[in-house]
C-alpha atoms as a PDB file:
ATOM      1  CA  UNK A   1     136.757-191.571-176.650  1.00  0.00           C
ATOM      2  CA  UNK A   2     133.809-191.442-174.488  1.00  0.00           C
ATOM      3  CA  UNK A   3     133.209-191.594-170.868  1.00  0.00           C
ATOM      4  CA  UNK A   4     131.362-194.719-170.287  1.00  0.00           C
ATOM      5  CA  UNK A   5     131.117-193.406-166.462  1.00  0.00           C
ATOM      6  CA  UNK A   6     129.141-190.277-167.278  1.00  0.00           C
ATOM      7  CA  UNK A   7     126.928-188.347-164.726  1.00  0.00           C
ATOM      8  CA  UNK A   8     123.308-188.920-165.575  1.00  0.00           C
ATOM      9  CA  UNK A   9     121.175-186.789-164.026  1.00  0.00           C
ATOM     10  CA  UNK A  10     118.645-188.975-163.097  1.00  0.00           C
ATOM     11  CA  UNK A  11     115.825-186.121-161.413  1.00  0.00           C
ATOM     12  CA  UNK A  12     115.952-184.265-164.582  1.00  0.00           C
ATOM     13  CA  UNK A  13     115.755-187.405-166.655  1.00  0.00           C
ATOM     14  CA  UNK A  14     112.356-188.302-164.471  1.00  0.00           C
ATOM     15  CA  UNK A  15     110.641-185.162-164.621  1.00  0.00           C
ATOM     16  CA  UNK A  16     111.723-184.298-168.025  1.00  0.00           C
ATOM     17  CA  UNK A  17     109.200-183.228-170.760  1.00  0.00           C
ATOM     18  CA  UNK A  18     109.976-185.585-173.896  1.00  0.00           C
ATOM     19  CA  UNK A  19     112.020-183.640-176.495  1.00  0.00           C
ATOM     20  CA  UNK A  20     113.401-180.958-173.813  1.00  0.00           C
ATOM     21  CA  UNK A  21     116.002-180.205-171.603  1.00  0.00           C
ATOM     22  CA  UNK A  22     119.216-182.215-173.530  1.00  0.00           C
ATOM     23  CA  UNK A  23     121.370-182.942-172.605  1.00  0.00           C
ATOM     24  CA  UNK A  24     120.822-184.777-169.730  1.00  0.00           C
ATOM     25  CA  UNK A  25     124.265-186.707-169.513  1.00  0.00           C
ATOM     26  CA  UNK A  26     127.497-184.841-169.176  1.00  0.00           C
ATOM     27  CA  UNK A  27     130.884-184.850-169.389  1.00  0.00           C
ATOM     28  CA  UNK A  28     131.103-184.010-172.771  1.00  0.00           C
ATOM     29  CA  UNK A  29     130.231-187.437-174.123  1.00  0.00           C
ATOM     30  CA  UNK A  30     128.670-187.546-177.405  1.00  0.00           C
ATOM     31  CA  UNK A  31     124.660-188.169-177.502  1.00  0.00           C
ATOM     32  CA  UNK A  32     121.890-188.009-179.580  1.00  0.00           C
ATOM     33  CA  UNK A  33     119.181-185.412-180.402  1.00  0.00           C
ATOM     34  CA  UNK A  34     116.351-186.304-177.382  1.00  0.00           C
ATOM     35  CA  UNK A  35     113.427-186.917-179.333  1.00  0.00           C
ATOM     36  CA  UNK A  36     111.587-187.979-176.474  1.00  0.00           C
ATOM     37  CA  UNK A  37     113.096-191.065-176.365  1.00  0.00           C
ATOM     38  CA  UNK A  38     116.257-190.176-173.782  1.00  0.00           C
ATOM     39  CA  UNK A  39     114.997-190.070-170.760  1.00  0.00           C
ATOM     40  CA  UNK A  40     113.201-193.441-171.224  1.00  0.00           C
ATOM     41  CA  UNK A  41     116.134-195.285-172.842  1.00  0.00           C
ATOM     42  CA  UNK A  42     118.257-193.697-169.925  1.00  0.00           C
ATOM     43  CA  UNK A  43     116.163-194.935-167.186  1.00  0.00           C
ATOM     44  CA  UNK A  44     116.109-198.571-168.522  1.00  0.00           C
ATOM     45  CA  UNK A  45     120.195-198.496-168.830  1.00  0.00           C
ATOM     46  CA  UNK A  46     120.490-197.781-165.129  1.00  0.00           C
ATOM     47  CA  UNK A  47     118.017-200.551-163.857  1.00  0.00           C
ATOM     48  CA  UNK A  48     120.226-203.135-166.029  1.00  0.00           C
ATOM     49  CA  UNK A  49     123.464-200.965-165.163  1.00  0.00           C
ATOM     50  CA  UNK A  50     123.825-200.356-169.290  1.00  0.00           C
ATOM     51  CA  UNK A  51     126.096-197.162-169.250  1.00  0.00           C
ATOM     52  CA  UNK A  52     123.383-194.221-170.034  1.00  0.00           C
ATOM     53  CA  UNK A  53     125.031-192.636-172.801  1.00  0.00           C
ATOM     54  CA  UNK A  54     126.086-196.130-174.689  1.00  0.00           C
ATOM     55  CA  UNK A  55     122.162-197.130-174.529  1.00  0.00           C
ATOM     56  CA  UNK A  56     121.431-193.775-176.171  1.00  0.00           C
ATOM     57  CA  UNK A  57     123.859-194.246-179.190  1.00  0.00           C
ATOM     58  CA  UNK A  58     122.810-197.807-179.392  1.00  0.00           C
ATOM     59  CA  UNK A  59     119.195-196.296-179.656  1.00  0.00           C
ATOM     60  CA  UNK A  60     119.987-193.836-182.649  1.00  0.00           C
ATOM     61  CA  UNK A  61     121.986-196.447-184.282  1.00  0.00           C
ATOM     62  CA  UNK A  62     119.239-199.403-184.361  1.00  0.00           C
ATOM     63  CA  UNK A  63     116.383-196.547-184.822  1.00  0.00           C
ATOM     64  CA  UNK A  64     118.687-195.062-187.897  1.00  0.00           C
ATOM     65  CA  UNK A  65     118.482-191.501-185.587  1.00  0.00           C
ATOM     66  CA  UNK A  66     115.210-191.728-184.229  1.00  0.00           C
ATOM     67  CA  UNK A  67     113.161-191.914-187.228  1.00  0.00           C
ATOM     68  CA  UNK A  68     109.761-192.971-186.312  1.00  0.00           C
ATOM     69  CA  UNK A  69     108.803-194.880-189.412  1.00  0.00           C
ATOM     70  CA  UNK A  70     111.468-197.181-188.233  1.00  0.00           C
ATOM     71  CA  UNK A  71     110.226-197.191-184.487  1.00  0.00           C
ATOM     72  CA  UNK A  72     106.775-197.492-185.886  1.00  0.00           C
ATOM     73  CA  UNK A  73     107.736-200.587-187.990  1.00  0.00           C
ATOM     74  CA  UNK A  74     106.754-199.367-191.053  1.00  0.00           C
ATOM     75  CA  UNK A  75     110.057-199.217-191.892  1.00  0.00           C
ATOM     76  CA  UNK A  76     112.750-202.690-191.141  1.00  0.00           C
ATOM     77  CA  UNK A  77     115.756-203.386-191.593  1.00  0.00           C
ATOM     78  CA  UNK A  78     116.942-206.050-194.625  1.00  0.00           C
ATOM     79  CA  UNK A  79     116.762-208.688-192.193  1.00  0.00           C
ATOM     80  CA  UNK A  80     113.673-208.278-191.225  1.00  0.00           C
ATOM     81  CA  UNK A  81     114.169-206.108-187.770  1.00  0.00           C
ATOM     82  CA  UNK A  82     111.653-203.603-186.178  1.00  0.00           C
ATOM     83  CA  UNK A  83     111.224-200.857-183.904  1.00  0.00           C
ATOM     84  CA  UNK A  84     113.967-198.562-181.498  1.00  0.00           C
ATOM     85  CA  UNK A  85     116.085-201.143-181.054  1.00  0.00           C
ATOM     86  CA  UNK A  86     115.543-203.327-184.085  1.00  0.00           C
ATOM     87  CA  UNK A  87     114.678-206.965-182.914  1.00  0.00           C
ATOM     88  CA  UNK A  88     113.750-209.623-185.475  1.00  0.00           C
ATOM     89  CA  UNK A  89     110.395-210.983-184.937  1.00  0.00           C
ATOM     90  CA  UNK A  90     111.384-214.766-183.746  1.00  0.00           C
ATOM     91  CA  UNK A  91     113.702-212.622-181.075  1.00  0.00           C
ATOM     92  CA  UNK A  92     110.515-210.582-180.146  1.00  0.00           C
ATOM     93  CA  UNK A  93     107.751-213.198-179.747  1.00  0.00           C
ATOM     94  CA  UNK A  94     110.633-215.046-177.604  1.00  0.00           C
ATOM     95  CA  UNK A  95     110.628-212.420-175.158  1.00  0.00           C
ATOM     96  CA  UNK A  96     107.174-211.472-175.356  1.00  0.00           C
ATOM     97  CA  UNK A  97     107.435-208.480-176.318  1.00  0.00           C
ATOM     98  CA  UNK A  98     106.086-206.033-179.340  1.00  0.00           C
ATOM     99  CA  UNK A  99     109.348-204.315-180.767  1.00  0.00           C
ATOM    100  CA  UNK A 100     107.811-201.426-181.838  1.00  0.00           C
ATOM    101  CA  UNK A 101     106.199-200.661-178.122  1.00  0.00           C
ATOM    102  CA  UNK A 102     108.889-198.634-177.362  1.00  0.00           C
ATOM    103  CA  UNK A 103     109.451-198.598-173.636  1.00  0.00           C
ATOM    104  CA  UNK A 104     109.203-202.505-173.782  1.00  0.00           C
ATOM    105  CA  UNK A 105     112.204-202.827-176.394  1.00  0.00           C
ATOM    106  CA  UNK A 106     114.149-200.587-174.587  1.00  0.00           C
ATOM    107  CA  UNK A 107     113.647-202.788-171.383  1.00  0.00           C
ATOM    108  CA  UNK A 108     114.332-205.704-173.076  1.00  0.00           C
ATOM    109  CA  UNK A 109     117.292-204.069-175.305  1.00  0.00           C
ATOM    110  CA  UNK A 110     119.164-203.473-172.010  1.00  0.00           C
ATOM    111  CA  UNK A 111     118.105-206.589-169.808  1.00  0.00           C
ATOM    112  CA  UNK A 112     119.755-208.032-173.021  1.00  0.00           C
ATOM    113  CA  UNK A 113     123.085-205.559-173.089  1.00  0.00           C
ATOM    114  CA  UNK A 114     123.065-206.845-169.556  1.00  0.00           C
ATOM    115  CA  UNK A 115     123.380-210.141-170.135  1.00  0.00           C
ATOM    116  CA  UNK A 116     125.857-209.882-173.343  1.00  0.00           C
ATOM    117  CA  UNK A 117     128.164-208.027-170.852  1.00  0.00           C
ATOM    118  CA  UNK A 118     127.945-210.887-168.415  1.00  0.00           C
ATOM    119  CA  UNK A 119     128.904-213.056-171.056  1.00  0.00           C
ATOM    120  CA  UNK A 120     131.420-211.425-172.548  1.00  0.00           C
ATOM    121  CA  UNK A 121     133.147-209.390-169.837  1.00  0.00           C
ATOM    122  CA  UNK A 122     133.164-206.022-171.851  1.00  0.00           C
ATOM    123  CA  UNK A 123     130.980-203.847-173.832  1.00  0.00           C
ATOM    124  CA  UNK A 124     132.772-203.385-176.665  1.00  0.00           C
ATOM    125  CA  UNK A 125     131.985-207.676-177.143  1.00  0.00           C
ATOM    126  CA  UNK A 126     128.463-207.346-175.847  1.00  0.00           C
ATOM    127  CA  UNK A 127     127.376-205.053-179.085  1.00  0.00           C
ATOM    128  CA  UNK A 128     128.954-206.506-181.519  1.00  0.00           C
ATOM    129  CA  UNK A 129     127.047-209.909-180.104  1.00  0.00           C
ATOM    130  CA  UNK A 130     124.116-207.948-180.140  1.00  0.00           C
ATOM    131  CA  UNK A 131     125.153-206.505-184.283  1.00  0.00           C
ATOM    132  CA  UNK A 132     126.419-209.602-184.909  1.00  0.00           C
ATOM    133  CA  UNK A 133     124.895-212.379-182.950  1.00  0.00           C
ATOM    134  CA  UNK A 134     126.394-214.122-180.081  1.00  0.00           C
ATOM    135  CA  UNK A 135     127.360-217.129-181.741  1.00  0.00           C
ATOM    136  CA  UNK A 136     129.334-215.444-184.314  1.00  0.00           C
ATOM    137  CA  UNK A 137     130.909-213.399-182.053  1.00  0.00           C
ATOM    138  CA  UNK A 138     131.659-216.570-179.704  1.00  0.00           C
ATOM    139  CA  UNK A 139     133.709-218.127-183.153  1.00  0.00           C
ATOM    140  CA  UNK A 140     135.795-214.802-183.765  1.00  0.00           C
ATOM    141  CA  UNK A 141     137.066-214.935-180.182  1.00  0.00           C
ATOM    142  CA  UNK A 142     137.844-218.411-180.693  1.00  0.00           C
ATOM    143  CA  UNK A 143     139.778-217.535-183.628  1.00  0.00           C
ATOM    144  CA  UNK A 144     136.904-219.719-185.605  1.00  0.00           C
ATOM    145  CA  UNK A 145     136.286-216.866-187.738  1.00  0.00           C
ATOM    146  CA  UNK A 146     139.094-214.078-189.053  1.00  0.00           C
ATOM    147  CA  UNK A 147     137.593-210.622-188.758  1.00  0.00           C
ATOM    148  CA  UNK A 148     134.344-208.905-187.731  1.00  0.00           C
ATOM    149  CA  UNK A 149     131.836-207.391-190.101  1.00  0.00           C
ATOM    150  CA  UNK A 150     132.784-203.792-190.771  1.00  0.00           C
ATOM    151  CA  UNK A 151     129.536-202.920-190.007  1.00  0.00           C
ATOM    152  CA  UNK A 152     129.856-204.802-186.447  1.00  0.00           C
ATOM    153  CA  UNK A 153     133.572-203.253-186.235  1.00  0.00           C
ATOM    154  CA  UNK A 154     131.759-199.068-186.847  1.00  0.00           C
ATOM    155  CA  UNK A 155     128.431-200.143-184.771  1.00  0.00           C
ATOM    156  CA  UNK A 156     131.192-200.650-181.698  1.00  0.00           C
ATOM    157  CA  UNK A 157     133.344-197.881-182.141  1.00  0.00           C
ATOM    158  CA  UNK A 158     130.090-195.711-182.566  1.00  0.00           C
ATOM    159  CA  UNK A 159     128.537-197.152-179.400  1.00  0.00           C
ATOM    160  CA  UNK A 160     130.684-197.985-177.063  1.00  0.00           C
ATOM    161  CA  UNK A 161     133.666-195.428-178.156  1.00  0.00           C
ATOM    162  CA  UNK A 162     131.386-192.547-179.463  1.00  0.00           C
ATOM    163  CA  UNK A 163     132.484-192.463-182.785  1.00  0.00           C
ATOM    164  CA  UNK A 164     130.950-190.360-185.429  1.00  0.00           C
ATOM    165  CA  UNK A 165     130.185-192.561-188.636  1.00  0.00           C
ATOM    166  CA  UNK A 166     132.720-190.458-190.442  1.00  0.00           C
ATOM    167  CA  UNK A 167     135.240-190.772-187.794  1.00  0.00           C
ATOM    168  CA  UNK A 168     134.677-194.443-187.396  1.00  0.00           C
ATOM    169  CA  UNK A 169     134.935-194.852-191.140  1.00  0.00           C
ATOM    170  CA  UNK A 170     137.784-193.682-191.387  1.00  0.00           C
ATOM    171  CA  UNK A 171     139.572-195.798-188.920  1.00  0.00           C
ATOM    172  CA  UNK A 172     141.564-198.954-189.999  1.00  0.00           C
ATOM    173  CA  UNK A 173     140.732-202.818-189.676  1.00  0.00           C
ATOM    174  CA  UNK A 174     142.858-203.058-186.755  1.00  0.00           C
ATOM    175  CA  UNK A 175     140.806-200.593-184.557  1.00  0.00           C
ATOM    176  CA  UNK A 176     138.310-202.395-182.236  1.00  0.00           C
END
C-alpha cells in the first residue's frame, strides 16, 4: 500500500518550523499530523536509512498519535514503556538513553530499525521484532511458535504497509 521509496524533501524538513509545512513526504503515502515531531523523526530515518514515512507511522503508533503525556512519560504503556517511541526502562538505561528525550529515542529507535532490518532482511520482520521482541519473532520464523500477536500482525500492516487501524482490522489472519 505505501511507497516505502517516497521523496523526502530533506531542505524543507531542515528548515522547517515544528508543526508547519506537512507534508513533507510525497507520493501520496499515508503520514501523520506533524506535531513538531516530523522533521526530527525524518532526519534520524535517513542517517540509519529507516524509510522516512515508515519511521513516522512507527512514531504515531508507539506515541498513541503524538500525545505528549505519553512522550512526556506521564503516561506508559501496560508494560511499562515510555516516551515517542515507547522503550522499556531496562532497554533505555542499556542504551543510555532517557526515552522521553525525544530526539535521543528517535536516534536510537532507528539505529535500532536499522539493525532489526539487518537481521531480518525486511521491514515488515524488523517491526514486528521491535512489537514483539526479537526472540519471539526469531521462534515464529522457525516455525517454534504458530502465529503472531494480532497486535504485532496490525502494528506491521500499519507501519510498514500504511494501513489505517480500521483497514488493518479488518484484514484476515493470513495477511502479513
Amino acid at each position: 500500500m505505501a511507497n516505502l521509496g517516497a521523496r523526502v524533501d530533506v531542505k524543507r524538513a531542515a528548515s522547517d518550523p515544528a508543526g508547519s509545512g506537512m507534508p513533507l513526504v510525497m507520493d501520496g503515502e499515508r503520514i501523520p499530523d506533524d506535531k513538531g515531531y516530523n522533521a526530527m523523526i525524518i532526519k534520524a530515518a535517513q542517517k540509519y536509512g529507516v524509510p522516512p514515512g515508515m519511521a513516522l507511522r512507527q512514531a504515531d503508533q508507539e506515541s498513541r498519535h503524538f500525545d505528549p503525556a505519553v512522550i512526556s512519560g506521564k503516561v506508559k504503556s501496560s508494560a511499562g514503556a515510555s516516551g515517542l517511541f515507547q522503550f522499556m526502562p531496562i532497554t533505555a538505561r542499556n542504551l543510555g538513553i532517557d526515552p522521553t528525550k525525544p530526539e535521543a529515542a528517535t536516534d536510537a529507535a532507528m539505529a535500532y530499525m536499522a539493525r532489526l532490518y539487518k537481521k531480518f532482511g525486511d521491514w515488515k520482520k524488523a517491526v514486528w521484532a521491535y512489537n514483539w521482541g526479537e526472540g519471539n519473532v526469531a521462534k515464529y520464523l522457525k516455525g517454534e511458535k504458530k502465529a503472531l500477536p494480532l497486535e504485532t500482525r496490525m502494528y506491521g500492516l500499519i507501519v510498514v504497509d500504511g494501513y489505517t487501524a480500521t483497514q488493518a482490522s479488518k484484514t484476515g489472519a493470513g495477511v502479513l
